[in-house]
Protein backbone atom coordinates (compact mmCIF):
# COMPACT_ATOMS: atom_id res chain seq x y z
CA UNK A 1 70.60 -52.68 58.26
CA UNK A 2 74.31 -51.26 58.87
CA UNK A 3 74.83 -53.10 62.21
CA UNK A 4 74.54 -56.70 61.07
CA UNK A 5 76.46 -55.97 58.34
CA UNK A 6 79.66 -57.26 59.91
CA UNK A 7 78.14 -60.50 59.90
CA UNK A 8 76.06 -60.74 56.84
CA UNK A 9 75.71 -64.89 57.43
CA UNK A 10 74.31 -64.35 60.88
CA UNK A 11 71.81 -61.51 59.61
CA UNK A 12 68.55 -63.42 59.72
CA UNK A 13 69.82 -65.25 63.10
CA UNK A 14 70.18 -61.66 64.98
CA UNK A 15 66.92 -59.56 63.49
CA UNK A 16 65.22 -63.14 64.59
CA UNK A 17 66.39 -62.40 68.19
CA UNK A 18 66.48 -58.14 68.11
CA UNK A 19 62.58 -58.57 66.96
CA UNK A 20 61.94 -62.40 69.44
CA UNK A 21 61.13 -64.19 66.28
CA UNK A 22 58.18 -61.39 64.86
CA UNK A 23 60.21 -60.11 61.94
CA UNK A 24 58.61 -62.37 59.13
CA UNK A 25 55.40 -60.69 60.31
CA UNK A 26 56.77 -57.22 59.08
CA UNK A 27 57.68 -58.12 55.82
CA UNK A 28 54.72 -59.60 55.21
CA UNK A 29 52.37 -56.75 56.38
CA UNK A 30 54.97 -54.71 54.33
CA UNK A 31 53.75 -56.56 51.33
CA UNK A 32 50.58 -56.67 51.74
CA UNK A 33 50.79 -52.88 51.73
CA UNK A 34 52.39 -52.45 48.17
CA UNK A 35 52.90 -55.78 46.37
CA UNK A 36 50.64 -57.22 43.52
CA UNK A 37 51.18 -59.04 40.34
CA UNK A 38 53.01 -56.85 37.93
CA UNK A 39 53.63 -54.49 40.58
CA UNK A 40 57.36 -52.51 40.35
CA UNK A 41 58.80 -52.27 43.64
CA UNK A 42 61.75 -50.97 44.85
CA UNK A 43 63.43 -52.66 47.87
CA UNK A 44 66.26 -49.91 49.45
CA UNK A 45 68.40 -51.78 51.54
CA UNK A 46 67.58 -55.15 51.23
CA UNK A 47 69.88 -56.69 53.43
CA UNK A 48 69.54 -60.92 53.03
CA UNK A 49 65.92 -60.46 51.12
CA UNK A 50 62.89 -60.76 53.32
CA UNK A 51 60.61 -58.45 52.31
CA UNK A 52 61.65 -58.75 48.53
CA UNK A 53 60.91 -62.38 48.55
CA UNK A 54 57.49 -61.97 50.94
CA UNK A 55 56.57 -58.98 47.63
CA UNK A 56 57.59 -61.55 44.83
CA UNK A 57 55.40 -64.39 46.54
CA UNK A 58 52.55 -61.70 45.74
CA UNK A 59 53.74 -60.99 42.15
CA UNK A 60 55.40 -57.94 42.32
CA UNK A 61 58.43 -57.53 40.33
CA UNK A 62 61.36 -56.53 43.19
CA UNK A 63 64.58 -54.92 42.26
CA UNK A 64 66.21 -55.13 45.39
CA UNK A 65 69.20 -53.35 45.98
CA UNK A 66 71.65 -53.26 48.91
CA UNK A 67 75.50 -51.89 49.06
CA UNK A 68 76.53 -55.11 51.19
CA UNK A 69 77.80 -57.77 48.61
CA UNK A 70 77.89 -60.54 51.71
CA UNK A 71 74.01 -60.17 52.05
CA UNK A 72 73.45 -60.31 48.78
CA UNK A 73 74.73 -63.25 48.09
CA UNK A 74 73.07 -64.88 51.33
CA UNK A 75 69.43 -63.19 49.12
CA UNK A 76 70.68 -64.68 46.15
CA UNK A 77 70.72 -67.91 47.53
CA UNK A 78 66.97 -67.53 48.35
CA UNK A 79 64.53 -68.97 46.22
CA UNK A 80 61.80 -66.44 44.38
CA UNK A 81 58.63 -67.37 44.57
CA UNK A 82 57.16 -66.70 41.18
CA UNK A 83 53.91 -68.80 40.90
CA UNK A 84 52.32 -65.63 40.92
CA UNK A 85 54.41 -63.73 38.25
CA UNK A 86 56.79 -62.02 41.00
CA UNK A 87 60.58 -62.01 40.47
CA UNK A 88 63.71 -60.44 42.44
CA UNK A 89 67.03 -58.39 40.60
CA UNK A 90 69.47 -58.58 43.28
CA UNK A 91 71.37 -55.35 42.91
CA UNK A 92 74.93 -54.67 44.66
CA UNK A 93 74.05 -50.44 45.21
CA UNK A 94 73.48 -47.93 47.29
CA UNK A 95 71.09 -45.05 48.01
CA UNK A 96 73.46 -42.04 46.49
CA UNK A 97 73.76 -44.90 43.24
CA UNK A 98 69.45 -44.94 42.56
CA UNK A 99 69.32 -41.66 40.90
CA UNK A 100 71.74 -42.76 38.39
CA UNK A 101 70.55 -46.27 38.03
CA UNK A 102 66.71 -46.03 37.89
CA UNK A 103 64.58 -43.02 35.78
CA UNK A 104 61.83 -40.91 37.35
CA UNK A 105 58.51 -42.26 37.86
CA UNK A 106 60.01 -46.22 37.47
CA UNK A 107 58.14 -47.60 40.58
CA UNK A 108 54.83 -48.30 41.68
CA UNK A 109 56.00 -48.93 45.09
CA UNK A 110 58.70 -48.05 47.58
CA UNK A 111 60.06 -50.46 50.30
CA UNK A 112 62.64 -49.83 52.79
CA UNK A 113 62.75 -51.76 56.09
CA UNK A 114 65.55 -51.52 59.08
CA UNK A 115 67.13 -48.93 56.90
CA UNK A 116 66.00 -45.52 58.06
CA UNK A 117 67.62 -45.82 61.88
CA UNK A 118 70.80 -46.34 59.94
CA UNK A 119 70.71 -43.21 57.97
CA UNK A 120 71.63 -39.65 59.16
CA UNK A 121 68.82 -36.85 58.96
CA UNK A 122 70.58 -35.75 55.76
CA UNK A 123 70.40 -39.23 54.28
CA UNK A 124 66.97 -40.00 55.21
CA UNK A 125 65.60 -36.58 53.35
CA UNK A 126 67.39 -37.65 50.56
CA UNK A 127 66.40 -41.13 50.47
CA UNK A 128 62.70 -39.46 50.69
CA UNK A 129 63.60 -37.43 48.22
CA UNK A 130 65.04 -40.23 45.88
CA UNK A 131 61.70 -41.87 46.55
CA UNK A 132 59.71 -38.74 45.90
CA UNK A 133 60.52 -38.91 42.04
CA UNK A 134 60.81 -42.46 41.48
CA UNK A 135 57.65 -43.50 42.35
CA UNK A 136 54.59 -43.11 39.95
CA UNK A 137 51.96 -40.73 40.51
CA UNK A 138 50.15 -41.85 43.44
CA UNK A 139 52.63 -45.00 44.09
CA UNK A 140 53.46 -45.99 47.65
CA UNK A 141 55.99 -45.40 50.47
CA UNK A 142 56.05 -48.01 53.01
CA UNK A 143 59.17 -47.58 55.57
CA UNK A 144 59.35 -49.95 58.70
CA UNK A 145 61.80 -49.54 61.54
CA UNK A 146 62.49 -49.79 65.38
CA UNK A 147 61.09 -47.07 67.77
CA UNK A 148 61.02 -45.35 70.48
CA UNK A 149 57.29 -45.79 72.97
CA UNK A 150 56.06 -41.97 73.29
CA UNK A 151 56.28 -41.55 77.09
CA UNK A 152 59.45 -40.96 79.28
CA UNK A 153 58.75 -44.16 81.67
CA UNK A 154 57.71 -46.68 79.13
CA UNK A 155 61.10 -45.35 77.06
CA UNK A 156 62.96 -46.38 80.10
CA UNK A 157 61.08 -49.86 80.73
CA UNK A 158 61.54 -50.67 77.00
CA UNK A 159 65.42 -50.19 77.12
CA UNK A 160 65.75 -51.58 80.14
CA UNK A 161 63.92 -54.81 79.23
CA UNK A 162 65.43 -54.73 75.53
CA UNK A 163 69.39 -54.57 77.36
CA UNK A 164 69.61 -58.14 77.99
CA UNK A 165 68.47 -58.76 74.21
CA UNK A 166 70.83 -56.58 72.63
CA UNK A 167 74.18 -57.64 74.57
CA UNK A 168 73.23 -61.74 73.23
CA UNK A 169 72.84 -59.96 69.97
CA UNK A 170 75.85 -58.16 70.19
CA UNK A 171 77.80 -61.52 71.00
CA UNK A 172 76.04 -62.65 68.15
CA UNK A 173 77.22 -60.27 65.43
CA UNK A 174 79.39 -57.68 66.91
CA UNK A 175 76.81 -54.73 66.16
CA UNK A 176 74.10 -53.19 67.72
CA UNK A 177 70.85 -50.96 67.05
CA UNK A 178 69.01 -47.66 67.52
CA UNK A 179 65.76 -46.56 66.86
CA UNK A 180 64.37 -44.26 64.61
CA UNK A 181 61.98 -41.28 65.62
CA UNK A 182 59.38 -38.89 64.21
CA UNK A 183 59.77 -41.14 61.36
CA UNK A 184 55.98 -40.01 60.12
CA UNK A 185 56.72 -36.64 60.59
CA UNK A 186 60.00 -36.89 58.34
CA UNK A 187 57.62 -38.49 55.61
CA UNK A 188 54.98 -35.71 55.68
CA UNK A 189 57.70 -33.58 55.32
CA UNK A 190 59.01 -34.57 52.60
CA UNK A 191 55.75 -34.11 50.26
CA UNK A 192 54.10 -37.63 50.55
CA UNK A 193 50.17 -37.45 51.23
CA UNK A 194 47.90 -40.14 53.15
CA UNK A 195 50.87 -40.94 55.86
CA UNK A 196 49.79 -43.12 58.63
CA UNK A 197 51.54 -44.99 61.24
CA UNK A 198 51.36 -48.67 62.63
CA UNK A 199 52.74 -48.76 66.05
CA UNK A 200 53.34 -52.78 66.80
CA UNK A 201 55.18 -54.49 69.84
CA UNK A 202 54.43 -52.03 72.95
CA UNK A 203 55.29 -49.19 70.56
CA UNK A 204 58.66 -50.24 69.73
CA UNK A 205 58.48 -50.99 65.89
CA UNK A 206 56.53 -48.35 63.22
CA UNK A 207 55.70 -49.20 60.07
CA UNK A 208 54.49 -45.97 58.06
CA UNK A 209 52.82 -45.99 54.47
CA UNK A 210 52.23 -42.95 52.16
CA UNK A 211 51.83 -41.96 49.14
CA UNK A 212 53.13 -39.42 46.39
CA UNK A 213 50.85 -36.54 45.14
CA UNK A 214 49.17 -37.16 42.17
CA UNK A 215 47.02 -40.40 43.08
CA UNK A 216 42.99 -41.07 42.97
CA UNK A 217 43.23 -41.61 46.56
């Protein structure tokens, strides 16, 4: 998430406000999408660790990686929950750095949350890409990120109620935000089958989960 990363040690402090305390909910429902003991999961930009952690509570086996040495450390300081087999590698890389680091077909799962608003069209069809052949036959694609609501006066009453959010934010952490759009449509896209969307908070956060060819279904 590029626009806390100014501030990595006051990360969790402004997601906590940008999302009025919900966030933990995400990574967990990201989890419960993807993560089970012995699971592989790959974590793309996992800023200070939250949904690593919430898939290593369920026994998946994270390697989280994130270009942002600051919040890594902050995850590092995190303890794993591994009463259920699950562990964390905290990896200092970045998305151009997977293809090199991790062979084809390595993951069972895909995790990326906050991320994809950060990324430029080109970026995002390459992290798609990236995720494309490093997941297993039939592994999953969960992506989660802020949105846009679908109609013109609900897009202004969302920004205009979200303003007064953003600016204590921005005192916060000196950074700010932008949603992400047509985020299912990017995923269909790129190849991945069974995409569907979970709109949450008036509209304003998506959470979409796929899966590449190949699967039983």
């Amino acid at each position: 998430m590029k626009f806390l990363e100014s501030a990595p040690e006051r990360y969790d402090r402004g997601v906590e406000l940008l999302s009025a305390g919900r966030i933990a909910e995400v990574y967990e429902q990201i989890a419960e999408h993807v993560a089970a003991p012995g699971r592989r999961v790959l974590d793309i930009g996992c800023g200070t660790g939250g949904v690593s952690l919430a898939c290593a509570a369920r026994g998946a086996r994270v390697a989280a990686i994130d270009p942002n040495a600051g919040m890594l450390e902050i995850a590092r300081a995190k303890p794993v929950p591994r009463d259920r087999g699950g562990d964390v590698e905290w990896l200092e890389l970045g998305l151009a750095e997977i293809e090199d680091r991790f062979g084809e077909a390595t993951f069972d799962a895909i995790v990326s949350c906050l991320v994809f608003s950060e990324l430029s069209p080109d970026e995002q069809a390459y992290a798609l890409h990236m995720a494309q052949s490093r997941l297993v036959a039939g592994g999953r694609l969960v992506i989660a990120d802020e949105t846009l609501p679908p109609s013109g006066p609900r897009r202004l009453w969302y920004r205009l109620r979200r303003l007064p959010l953003v600016s204590v934010t921005y005192l916060l952490t000196q950074a700010s935000t932008r949603p992400v759009e047509h985020l299912a449509d990017r995923v269909r896209h790129a190849g991945f089958e069974q995409v569907e969307e979970t709109r949450l908070w008036g509209d304003t956060f998506v959470i979409v989960h796929a899966a590449r060819e190949g699967g039983n279904g």
